[in-house]
PDB file of N, CA and C in Angstrom:
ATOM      1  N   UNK A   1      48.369   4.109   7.345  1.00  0.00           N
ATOM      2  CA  UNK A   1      49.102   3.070   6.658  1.00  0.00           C
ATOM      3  C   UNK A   1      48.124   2.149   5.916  1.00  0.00           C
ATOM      4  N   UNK A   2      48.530   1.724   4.553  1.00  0.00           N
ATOM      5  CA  UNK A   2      47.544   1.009   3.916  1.00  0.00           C
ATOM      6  C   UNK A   2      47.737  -0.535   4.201  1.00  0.00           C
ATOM      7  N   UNK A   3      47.107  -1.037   4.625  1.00  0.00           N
ATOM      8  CA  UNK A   3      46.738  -2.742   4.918  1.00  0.00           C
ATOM      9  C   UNK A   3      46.085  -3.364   3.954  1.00  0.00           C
ATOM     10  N   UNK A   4      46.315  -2.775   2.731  1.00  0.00           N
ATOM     11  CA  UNK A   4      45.982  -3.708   2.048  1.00  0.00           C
ATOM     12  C   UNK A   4      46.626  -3.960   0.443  1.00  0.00           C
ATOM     13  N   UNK A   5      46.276  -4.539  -0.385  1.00  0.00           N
ATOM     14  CA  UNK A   5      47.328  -4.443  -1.601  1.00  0.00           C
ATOM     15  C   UNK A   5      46.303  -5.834  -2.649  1.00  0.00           C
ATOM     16  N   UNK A   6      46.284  -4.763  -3.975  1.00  0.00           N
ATOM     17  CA  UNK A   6      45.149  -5.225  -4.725  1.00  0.00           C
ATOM     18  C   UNK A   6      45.929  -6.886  -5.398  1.00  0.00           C
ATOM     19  N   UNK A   7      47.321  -6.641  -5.596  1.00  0.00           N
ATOM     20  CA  UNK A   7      48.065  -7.723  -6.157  1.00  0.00           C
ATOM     21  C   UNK A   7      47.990  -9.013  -4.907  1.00  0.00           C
ATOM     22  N   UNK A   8      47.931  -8.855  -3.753  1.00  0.00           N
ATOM     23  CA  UNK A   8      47.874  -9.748  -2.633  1.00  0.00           C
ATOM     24  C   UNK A   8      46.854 -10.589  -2.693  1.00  0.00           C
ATOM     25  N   UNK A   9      45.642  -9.425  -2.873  1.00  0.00           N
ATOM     26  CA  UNK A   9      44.495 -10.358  -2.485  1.00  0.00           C
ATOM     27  C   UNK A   9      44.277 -11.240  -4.069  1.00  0.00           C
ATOM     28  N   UNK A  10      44.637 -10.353  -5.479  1.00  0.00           N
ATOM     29  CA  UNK A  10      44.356 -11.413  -6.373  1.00  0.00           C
ATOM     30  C   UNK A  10      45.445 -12.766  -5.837  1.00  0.00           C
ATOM     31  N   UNK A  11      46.599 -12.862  -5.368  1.00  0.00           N
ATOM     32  CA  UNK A  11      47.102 -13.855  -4.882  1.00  0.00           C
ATOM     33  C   UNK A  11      46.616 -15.113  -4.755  1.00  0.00           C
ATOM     34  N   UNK A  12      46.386 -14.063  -3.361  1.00  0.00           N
ATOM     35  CA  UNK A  12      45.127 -15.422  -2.368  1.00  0.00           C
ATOM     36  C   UNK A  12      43.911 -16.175  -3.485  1.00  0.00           C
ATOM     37  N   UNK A  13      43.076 -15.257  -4.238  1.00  0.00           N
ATOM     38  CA  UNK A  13      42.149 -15.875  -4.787  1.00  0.00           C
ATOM     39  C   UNK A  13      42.821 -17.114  -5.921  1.00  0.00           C
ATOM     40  N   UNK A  14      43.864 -16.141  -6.665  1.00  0.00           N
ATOM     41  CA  UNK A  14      44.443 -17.153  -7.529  1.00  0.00           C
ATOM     42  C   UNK A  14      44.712 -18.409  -6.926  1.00  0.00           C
ATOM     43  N   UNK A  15      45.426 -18.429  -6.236  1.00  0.00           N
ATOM     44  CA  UNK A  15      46.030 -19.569  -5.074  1.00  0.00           C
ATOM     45  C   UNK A  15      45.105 -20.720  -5.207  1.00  0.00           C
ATOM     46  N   UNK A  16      44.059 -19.894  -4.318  1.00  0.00           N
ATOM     47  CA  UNK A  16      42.954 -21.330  -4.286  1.00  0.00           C
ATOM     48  C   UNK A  16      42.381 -21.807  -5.305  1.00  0.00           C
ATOM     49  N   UNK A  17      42.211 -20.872  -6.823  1.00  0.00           N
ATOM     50  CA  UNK A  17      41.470 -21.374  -7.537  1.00  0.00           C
ATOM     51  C   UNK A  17      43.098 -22.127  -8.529  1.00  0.00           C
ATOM     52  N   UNK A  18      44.067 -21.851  -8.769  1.00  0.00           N
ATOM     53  CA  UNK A  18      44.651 -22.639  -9.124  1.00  0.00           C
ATOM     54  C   UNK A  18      45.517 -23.963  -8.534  1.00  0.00           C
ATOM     55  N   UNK A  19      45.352 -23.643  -7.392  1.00  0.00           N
ATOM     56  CA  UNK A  19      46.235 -25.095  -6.668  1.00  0.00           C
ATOM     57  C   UNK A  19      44.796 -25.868  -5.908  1.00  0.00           C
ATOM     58  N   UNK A  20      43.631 -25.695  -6.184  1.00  0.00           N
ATOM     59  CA  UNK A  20      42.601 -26.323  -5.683  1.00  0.00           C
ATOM     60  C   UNK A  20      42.887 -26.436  -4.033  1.00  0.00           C
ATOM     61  N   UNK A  21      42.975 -25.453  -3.006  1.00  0.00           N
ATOM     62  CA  UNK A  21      42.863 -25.431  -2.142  1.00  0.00           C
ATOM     63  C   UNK A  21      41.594 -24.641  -1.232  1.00  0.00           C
ATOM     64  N   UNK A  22      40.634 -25.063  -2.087  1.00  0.00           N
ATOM     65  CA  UNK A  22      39.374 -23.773  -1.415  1.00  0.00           C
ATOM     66  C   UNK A  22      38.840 -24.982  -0.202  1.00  0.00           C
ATOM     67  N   UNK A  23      39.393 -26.887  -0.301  1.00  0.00           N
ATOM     68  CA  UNK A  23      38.762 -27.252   0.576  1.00  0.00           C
ATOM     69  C   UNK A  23      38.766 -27.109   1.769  1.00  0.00           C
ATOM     70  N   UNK A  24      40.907 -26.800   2.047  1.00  0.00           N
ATOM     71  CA  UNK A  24      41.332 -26.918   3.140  1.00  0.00           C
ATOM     72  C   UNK A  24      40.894 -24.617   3.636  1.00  0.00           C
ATOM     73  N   UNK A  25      41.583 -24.453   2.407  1.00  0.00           N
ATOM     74  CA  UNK A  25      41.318 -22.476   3.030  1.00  0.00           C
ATOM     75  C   UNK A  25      40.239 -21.911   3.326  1.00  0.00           C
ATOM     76  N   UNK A  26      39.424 -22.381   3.021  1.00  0.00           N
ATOM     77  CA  UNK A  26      38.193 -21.350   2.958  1.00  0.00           C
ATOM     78  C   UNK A  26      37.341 -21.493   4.822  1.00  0.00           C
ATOM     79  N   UNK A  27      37.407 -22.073   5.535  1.00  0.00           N
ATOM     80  CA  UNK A  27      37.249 -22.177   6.506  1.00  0.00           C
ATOM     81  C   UNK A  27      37.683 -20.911   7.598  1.00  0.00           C
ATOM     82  N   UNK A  28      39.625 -20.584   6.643  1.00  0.00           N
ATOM     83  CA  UNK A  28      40.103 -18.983   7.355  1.00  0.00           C
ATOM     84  C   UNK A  28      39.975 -17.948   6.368  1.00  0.00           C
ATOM     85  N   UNK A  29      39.349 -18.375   5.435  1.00  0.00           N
ATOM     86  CA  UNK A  29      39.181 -16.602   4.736  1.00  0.00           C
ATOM     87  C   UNK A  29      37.473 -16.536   4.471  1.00  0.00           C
ATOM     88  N   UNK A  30      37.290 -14.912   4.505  1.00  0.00           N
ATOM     89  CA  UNK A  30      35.990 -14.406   4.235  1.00  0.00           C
ATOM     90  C   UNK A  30      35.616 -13.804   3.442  1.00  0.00           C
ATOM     91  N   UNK A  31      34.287 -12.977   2.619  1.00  0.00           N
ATOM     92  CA  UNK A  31      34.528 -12.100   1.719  1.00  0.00           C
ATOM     93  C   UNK A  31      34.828 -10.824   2.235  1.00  0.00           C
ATOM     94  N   UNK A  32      34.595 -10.814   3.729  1.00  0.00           N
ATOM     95  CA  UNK A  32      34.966  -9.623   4.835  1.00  0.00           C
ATOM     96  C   UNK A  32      36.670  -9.455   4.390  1.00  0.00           C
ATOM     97  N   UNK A  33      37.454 -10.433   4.098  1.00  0.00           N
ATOM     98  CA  UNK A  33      38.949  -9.685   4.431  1.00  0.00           C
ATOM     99  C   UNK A  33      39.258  -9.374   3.065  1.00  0.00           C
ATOM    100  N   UNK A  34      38.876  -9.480   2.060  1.00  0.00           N
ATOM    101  CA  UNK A  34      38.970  -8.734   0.789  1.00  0.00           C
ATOM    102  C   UNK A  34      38.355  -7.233   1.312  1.00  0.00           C
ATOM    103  N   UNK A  35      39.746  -6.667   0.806  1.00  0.00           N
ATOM    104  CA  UNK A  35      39.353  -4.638   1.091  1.00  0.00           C
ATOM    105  C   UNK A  35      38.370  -4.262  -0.385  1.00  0.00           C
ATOM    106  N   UNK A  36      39.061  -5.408  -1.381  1.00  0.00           N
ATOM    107  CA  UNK A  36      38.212  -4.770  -2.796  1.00  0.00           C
ATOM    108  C   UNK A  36      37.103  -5.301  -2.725  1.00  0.00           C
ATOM    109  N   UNK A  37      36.078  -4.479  -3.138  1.00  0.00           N
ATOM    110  CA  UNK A  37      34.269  -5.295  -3.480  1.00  0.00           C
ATOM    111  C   UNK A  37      34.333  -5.805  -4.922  1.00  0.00           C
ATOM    112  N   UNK A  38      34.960  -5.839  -5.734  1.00  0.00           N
ATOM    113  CA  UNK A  38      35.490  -6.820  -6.687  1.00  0.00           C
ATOM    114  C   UNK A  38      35.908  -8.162  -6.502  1.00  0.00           C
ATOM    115  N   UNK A  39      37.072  -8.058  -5.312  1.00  0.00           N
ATOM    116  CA  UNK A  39      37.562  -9.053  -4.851  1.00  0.00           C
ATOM    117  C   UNK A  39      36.991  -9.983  -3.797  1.00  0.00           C
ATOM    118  N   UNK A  40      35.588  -8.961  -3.486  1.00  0.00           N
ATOM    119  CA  UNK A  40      34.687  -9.810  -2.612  1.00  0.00           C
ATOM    120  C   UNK A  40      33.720 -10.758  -3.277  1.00  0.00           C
ATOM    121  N   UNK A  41      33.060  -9.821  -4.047  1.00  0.00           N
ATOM    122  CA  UNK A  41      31.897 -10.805  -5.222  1.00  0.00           C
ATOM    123  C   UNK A  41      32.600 -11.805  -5.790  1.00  0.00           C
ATOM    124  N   UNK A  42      34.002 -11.901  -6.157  1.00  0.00           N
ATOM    125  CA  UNK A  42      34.971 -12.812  -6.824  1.00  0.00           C
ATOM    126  C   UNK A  42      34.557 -14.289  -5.679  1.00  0.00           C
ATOM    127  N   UNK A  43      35.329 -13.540  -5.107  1.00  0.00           N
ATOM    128  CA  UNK A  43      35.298 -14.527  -3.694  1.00  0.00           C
ATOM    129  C   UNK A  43      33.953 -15.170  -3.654  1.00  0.00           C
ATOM    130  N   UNK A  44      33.232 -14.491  -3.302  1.00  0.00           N
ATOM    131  CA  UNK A  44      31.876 -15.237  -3.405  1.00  0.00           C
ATOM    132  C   UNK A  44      31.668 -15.987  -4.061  1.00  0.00           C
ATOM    133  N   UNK A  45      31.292 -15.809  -5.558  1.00  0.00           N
ATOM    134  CA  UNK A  45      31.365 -16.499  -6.973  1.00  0.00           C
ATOM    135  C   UNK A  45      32.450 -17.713  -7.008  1.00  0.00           C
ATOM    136  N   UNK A  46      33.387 -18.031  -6.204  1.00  0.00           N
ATOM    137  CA  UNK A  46      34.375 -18.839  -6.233  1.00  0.00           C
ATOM    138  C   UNK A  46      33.659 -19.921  -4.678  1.00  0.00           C
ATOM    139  N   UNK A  47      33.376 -19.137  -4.225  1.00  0.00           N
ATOM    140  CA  UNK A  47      32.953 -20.290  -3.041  1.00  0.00           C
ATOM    141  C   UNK A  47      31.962 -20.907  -3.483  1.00  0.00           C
ATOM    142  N   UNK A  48      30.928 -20.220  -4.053  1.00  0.00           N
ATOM    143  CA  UNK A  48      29.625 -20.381  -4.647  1.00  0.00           C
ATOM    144  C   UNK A  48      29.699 -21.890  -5.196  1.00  0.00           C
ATOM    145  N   UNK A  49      30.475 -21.695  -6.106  1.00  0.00           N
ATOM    146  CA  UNK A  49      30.906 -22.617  -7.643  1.00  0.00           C
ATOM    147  C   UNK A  49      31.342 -23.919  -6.760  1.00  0.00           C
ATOM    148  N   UNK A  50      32.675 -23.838  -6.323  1.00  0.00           N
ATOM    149  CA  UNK A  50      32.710 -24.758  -5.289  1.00  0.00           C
ATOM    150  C   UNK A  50      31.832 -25.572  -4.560  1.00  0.00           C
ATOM    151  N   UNK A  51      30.912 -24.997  -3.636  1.00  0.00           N
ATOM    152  CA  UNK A  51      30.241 -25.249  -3.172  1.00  0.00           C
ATOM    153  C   UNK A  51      29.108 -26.690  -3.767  1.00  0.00           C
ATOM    154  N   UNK A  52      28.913 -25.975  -5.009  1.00  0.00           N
ATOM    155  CA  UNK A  52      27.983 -26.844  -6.557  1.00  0.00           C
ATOM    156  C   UNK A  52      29.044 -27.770  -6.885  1.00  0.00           C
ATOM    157  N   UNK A  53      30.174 -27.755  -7.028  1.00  0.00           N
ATOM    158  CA  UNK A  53      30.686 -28.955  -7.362  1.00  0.00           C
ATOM    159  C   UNK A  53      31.845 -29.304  -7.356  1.00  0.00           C
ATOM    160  N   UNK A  54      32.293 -29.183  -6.044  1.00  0.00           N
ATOM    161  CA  UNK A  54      33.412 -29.723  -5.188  1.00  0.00           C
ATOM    162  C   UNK A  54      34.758 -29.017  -5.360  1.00  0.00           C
ATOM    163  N   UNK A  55      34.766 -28.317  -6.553  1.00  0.00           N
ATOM    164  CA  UNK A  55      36.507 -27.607  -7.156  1.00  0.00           C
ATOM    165  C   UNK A  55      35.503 -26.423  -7.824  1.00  0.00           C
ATOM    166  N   UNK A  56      36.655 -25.794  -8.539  1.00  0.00           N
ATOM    167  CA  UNK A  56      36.415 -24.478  -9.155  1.00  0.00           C
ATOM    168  C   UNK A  56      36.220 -24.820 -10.139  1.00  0.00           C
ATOM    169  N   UNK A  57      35.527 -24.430 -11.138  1.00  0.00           N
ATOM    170  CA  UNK A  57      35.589 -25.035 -12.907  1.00  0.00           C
ATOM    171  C   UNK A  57      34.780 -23.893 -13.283  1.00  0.00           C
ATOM    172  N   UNK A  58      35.919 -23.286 -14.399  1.00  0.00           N
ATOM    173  CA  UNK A  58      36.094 -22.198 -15.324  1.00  0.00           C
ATOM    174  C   UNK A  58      34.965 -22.222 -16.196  1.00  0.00           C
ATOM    175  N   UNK A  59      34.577 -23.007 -16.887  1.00  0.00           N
ATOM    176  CA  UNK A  59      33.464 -23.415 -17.117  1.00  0.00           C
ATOM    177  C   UNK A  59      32.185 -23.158 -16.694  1.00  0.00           C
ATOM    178  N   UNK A  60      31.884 -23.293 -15.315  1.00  0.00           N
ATOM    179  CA  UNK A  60      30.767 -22.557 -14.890  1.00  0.00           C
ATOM    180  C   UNK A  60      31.060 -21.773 -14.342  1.00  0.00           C
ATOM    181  N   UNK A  61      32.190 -20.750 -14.076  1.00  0.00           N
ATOM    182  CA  UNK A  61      32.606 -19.825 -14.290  1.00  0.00           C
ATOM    183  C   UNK A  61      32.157 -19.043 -15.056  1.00  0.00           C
ATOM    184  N   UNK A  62      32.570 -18.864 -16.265  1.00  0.00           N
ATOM    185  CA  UNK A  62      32.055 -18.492 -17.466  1.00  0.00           C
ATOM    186  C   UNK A  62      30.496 -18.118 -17.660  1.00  0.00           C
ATOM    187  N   UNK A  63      30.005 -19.084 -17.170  1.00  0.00           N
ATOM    188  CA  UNK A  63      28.396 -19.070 -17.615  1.00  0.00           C
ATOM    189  C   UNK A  63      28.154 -18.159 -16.484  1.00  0.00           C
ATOM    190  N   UNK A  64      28.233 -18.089 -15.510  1.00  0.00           N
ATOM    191  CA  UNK A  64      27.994 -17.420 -14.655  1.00  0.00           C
ATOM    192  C   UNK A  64      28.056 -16.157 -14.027  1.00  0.00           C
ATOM    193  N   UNK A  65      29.300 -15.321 -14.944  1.00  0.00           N
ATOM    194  CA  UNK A  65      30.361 -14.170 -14.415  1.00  0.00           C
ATOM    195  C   UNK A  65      29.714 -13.574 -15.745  1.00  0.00           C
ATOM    196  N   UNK A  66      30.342 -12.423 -15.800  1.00  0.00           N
ATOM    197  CA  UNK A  66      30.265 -11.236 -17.192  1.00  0.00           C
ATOM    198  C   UNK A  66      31.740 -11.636 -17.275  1.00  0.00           C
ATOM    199  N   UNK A  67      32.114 -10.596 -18.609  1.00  0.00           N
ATOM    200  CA  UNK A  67      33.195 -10.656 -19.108  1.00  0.00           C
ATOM    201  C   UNK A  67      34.554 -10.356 -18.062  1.00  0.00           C
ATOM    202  N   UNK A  68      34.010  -9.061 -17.569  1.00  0.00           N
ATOM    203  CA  UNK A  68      34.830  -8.415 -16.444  1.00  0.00           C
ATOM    204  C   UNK A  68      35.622  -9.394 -15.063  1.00  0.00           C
ATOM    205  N   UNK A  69      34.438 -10.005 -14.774  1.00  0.00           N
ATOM    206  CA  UNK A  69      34.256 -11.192 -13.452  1.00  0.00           C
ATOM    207  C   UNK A  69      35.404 -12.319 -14.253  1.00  0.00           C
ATOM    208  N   UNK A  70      35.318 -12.623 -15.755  1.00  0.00           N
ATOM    209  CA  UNK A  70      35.347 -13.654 -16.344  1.00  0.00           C
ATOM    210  C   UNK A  70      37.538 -13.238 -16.156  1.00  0.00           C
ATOM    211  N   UNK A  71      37.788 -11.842 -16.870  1.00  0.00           N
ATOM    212  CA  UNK A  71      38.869 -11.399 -16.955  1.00  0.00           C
ATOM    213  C   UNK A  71      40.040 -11.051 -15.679  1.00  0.00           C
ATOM    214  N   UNK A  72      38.907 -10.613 -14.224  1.00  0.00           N
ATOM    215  CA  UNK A  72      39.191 -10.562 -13.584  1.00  0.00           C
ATOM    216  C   UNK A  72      39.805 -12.256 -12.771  1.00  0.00           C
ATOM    217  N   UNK A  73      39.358 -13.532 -13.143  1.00  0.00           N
ATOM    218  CA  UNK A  73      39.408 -14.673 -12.790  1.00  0.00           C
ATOM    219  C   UNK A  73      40.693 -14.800 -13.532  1.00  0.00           C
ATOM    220  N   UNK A  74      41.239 -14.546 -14.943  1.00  0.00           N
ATOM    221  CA  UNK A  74      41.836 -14.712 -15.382  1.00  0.00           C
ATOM    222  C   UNK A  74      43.639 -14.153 -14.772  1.00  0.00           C
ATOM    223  N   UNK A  75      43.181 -13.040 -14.201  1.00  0.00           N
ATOM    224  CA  UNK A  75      43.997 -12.369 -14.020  1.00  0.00           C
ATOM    225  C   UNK A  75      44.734 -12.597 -12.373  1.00  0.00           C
ATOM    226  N   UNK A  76      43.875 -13.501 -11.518  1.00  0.00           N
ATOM    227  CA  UNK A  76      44.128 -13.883 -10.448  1.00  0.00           C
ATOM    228  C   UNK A  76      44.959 -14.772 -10.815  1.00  0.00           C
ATOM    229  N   UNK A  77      44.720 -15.946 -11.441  1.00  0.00           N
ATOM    230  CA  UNK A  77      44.834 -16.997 -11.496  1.00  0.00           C
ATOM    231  C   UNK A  77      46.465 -16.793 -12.225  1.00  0.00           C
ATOM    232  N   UNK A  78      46.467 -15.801 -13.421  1.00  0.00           N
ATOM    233  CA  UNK A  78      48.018 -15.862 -13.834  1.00  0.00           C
ATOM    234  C   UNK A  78      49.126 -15.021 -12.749  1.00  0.00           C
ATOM    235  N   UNK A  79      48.608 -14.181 -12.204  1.00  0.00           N
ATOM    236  CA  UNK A  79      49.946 -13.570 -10.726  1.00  0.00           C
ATOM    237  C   UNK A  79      50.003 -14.358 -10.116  1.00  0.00           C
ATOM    238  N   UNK A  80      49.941 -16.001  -9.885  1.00  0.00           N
ATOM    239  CA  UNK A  80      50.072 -16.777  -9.211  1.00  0.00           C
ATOM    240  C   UNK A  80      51.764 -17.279  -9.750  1.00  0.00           C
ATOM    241  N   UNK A  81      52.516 -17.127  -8.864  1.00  0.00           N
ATOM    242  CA  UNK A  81      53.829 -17.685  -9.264  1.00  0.00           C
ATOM    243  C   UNK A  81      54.218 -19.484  -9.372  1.00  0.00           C
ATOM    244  N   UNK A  82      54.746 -19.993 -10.354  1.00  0.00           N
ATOM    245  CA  UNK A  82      54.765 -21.228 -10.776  1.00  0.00           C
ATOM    246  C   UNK A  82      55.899 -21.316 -11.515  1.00  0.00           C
ATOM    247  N   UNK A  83      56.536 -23.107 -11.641  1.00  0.00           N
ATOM    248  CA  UNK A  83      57.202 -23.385 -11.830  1.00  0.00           C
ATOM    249  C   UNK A  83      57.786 -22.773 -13.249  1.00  0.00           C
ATOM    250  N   UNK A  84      56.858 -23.149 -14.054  1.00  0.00           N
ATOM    251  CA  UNK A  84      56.859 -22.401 -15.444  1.00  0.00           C
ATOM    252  C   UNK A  84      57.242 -20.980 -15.851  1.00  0.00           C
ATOM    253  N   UNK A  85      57.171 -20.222 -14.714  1.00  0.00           N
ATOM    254  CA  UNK A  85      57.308 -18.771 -14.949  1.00  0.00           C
ATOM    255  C   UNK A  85      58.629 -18.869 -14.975  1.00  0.00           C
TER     256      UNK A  85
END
């Protein structure tokens, strides 16, 4: 049985990087529970950033990621369900 699901975990990442919750989440998630190694380096790169300066900012994002990393951020962040949709 598969335990895992590629749309889930962009979820989770979206989640935190759009509702700014990496202060309170990141304490219960790891780059261990991402099944994708995409979704792990993401992860990383998102704690990382954080880490430097308190929230996520796309911005050093950018400078930091390739295009792929850059598209892949993009793509978390919009499967995030919102009022607007």
């Amino acid at each position: 049985m598969k335990t895992y699901d590629v749309e889930v975990e962009r979820s989770v990442i979206g989640c935190l990087i759009a509702f700014d919750h990496l202060q309170d989440k990141t304490p219960l998630i790891e780059k261990s529970d991402f099944y994708y190694a995409e979704h792990q380096k993401l992860f990383g790169t998102v704690l990382e950033i954080y880490r430097e300066t308190g929230t996520f900012d796309f911005i050093v994002a950018s400078a930091k990621c390739d295009s792929n990393m850059r598209s892949l951020i993009t793509a978390c962040v919009n499967i995030v369900p919102s009022s607007a949709n």
